[in-house]
C-alpha atoms as a PDB file:
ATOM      1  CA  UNK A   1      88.298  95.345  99.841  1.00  0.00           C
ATOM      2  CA  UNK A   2      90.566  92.403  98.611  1.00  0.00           C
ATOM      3  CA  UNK A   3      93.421  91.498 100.522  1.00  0.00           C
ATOM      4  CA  UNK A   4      96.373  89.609  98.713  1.00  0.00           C
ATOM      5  CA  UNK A   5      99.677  88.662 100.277  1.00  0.00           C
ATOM      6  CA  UNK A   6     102.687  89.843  98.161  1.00  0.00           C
ATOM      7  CA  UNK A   7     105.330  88.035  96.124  1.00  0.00           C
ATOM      8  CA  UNK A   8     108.634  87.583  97.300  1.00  0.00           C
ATOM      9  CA  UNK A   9     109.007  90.006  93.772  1.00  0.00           C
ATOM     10  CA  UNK A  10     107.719  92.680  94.851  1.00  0.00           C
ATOM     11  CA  UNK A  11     109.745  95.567  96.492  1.00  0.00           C
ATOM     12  CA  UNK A  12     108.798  97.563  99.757  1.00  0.00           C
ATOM     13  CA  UNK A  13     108.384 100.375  97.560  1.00  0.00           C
ATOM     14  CA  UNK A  14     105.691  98.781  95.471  1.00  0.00           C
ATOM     15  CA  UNK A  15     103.899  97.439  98.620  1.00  0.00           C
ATOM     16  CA  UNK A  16     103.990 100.942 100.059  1.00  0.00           C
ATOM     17  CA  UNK A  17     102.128 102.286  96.755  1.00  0.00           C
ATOM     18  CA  UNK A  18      99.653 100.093  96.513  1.00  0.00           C
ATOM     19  CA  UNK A  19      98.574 100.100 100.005  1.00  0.00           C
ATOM     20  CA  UNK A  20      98.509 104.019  99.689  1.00  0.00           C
ATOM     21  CA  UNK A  21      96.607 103.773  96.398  1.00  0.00           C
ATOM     22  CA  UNK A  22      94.417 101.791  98.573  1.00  0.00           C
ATOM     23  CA  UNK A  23      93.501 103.816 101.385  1.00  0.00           C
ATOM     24  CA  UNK A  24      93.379 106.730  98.830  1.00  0.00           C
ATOM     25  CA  UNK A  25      90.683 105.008  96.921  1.00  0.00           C
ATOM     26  CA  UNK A  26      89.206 104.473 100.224  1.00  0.00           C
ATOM     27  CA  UNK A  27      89.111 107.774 101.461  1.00  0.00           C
ATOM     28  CA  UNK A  28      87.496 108.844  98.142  1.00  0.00           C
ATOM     29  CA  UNK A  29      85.220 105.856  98.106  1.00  0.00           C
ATOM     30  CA  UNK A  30      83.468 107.181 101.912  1.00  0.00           C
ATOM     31  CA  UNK A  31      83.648 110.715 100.753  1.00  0.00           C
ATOM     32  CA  UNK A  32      86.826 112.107 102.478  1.00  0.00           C
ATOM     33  CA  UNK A  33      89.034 113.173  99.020  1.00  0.00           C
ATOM     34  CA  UNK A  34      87.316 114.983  96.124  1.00  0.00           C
ATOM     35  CA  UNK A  35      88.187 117.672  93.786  1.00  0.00           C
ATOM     36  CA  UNK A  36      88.277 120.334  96.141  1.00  0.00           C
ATOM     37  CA  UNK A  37      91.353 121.012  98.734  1.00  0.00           C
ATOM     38  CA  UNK A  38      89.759 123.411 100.006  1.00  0.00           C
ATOM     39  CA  UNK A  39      91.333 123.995 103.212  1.00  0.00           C
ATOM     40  CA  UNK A  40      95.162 125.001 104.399  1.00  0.00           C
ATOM     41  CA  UNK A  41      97.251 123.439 107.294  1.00  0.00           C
ATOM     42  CA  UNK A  42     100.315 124.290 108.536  1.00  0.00           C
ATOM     43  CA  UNK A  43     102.430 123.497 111.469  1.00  0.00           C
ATOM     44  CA  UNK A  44     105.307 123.358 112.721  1.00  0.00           C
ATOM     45  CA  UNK A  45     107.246 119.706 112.962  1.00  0.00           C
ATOM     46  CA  UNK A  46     110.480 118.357 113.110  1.00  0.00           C
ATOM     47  CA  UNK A  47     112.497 118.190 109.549  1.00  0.00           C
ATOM     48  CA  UNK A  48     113.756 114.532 110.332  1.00  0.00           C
ATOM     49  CA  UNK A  49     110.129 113.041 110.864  1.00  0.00           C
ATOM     50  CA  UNK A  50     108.915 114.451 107.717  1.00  0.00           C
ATOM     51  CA  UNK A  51     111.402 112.855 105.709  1.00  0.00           C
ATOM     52  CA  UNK A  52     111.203 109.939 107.509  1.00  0.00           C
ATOM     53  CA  UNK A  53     107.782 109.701 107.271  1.00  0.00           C
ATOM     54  CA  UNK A  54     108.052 110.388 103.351  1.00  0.00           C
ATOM     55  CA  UNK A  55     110.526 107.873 102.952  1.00  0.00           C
ATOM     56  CA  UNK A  56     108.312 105.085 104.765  1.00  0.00           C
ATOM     57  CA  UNK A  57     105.276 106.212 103.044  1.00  0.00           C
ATOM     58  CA  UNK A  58     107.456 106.801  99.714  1.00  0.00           C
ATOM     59  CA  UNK A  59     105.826 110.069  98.896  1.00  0.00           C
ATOM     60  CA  UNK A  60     107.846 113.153  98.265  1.00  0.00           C
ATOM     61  CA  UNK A  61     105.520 115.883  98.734  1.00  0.00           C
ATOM     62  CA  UNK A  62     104.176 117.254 101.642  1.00  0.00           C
ATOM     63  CA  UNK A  63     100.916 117.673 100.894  1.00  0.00           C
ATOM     64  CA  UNK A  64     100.216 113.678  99.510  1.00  0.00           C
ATOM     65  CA  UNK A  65     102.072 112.483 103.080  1.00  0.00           C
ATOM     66  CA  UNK A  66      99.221 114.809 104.634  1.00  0.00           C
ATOM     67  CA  UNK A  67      96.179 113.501 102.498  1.00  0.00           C
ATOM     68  CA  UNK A  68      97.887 110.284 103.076  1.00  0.00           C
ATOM     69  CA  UNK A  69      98.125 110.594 106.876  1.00  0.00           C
ATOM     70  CA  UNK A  70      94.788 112.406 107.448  1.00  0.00           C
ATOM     71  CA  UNK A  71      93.668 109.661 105.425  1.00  0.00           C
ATOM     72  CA  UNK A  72      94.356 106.525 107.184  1.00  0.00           C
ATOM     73  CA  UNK A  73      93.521 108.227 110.653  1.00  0.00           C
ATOM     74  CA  UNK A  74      90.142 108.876 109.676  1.00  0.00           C
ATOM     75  CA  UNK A  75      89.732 105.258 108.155  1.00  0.00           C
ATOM     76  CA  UNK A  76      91.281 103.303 110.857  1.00  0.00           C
ATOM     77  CA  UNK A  77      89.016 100.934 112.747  1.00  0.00           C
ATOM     78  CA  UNK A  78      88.971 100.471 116.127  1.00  0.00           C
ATOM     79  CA  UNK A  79      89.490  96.815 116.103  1.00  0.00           C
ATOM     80  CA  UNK A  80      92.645  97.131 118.535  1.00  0.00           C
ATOM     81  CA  UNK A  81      90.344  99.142 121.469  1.00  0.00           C
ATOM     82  CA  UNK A  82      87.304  96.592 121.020  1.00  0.00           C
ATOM     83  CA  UNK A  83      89.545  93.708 121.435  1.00  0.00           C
ATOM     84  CA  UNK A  84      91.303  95.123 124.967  1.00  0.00           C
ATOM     85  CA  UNK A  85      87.329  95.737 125.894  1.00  0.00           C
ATOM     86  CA  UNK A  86      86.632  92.378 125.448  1.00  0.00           C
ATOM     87  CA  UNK A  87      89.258  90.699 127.823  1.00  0.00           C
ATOM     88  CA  UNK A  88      87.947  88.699 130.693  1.00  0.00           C
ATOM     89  CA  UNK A  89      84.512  88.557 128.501  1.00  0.00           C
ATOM     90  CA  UNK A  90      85.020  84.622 127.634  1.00  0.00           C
ATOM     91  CA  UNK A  91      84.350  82.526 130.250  1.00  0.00           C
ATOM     92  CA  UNK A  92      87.682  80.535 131.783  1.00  0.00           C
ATOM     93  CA  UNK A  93      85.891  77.175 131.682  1.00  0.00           C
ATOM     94  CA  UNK A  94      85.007  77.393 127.970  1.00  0.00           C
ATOM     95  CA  UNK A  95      86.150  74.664 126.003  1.00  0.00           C
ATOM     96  CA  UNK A  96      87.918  76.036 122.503  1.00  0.00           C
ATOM     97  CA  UNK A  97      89.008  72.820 121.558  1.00  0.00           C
ATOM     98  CA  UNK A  98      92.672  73.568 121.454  1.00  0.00           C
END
């Protein structure tokens, strides 16, 4: 995956797209999306955290804020968790050089 910093050009909206496209391509990369949607949720949510969650994501159905959602959950690392293990792991009287 290439990461790229954006231009002071591009809007939030356009960030927001390509970073779904992204995860997306991701998802359908590791086997996750395919032809099929062959299974239904439902649930019941609050109205305001749907839209709001649309209107970050800037999708405007419900089911590509799902696929998107579902998505990045199942991608995300764990990067954050192994880092908190790690504390206390470097010895104080290292020197880093700093």
């Amino acid at each position: 995956m290439v990461v790229r910093t954006h231009t002071s050009t591009e809007t939030e909206e356009q960030i927001a797209l390509k970073r779904n496209r992204l995860v997306l391509e991701q998802a359908r990369a590791v086997g996750l999306l395919g032809e099929a949607k062959d299974t239904r949720l439902s649930g019941r949510v609050p109205a305001g955290l749907i839209e709001a969650a649309k209107k970050r994501a800037h999708v405007s159905s419900d089911t590509e804020l799902l696929e998107l959602a579902l998505s990045r959950l199942a991608l995300e690392d764990d990067f954050g968790a192994r880092l908190v293990r790690r504390k206390g792991s470097i010895p104080a009287d290292i020197d880093l050089a700093i």
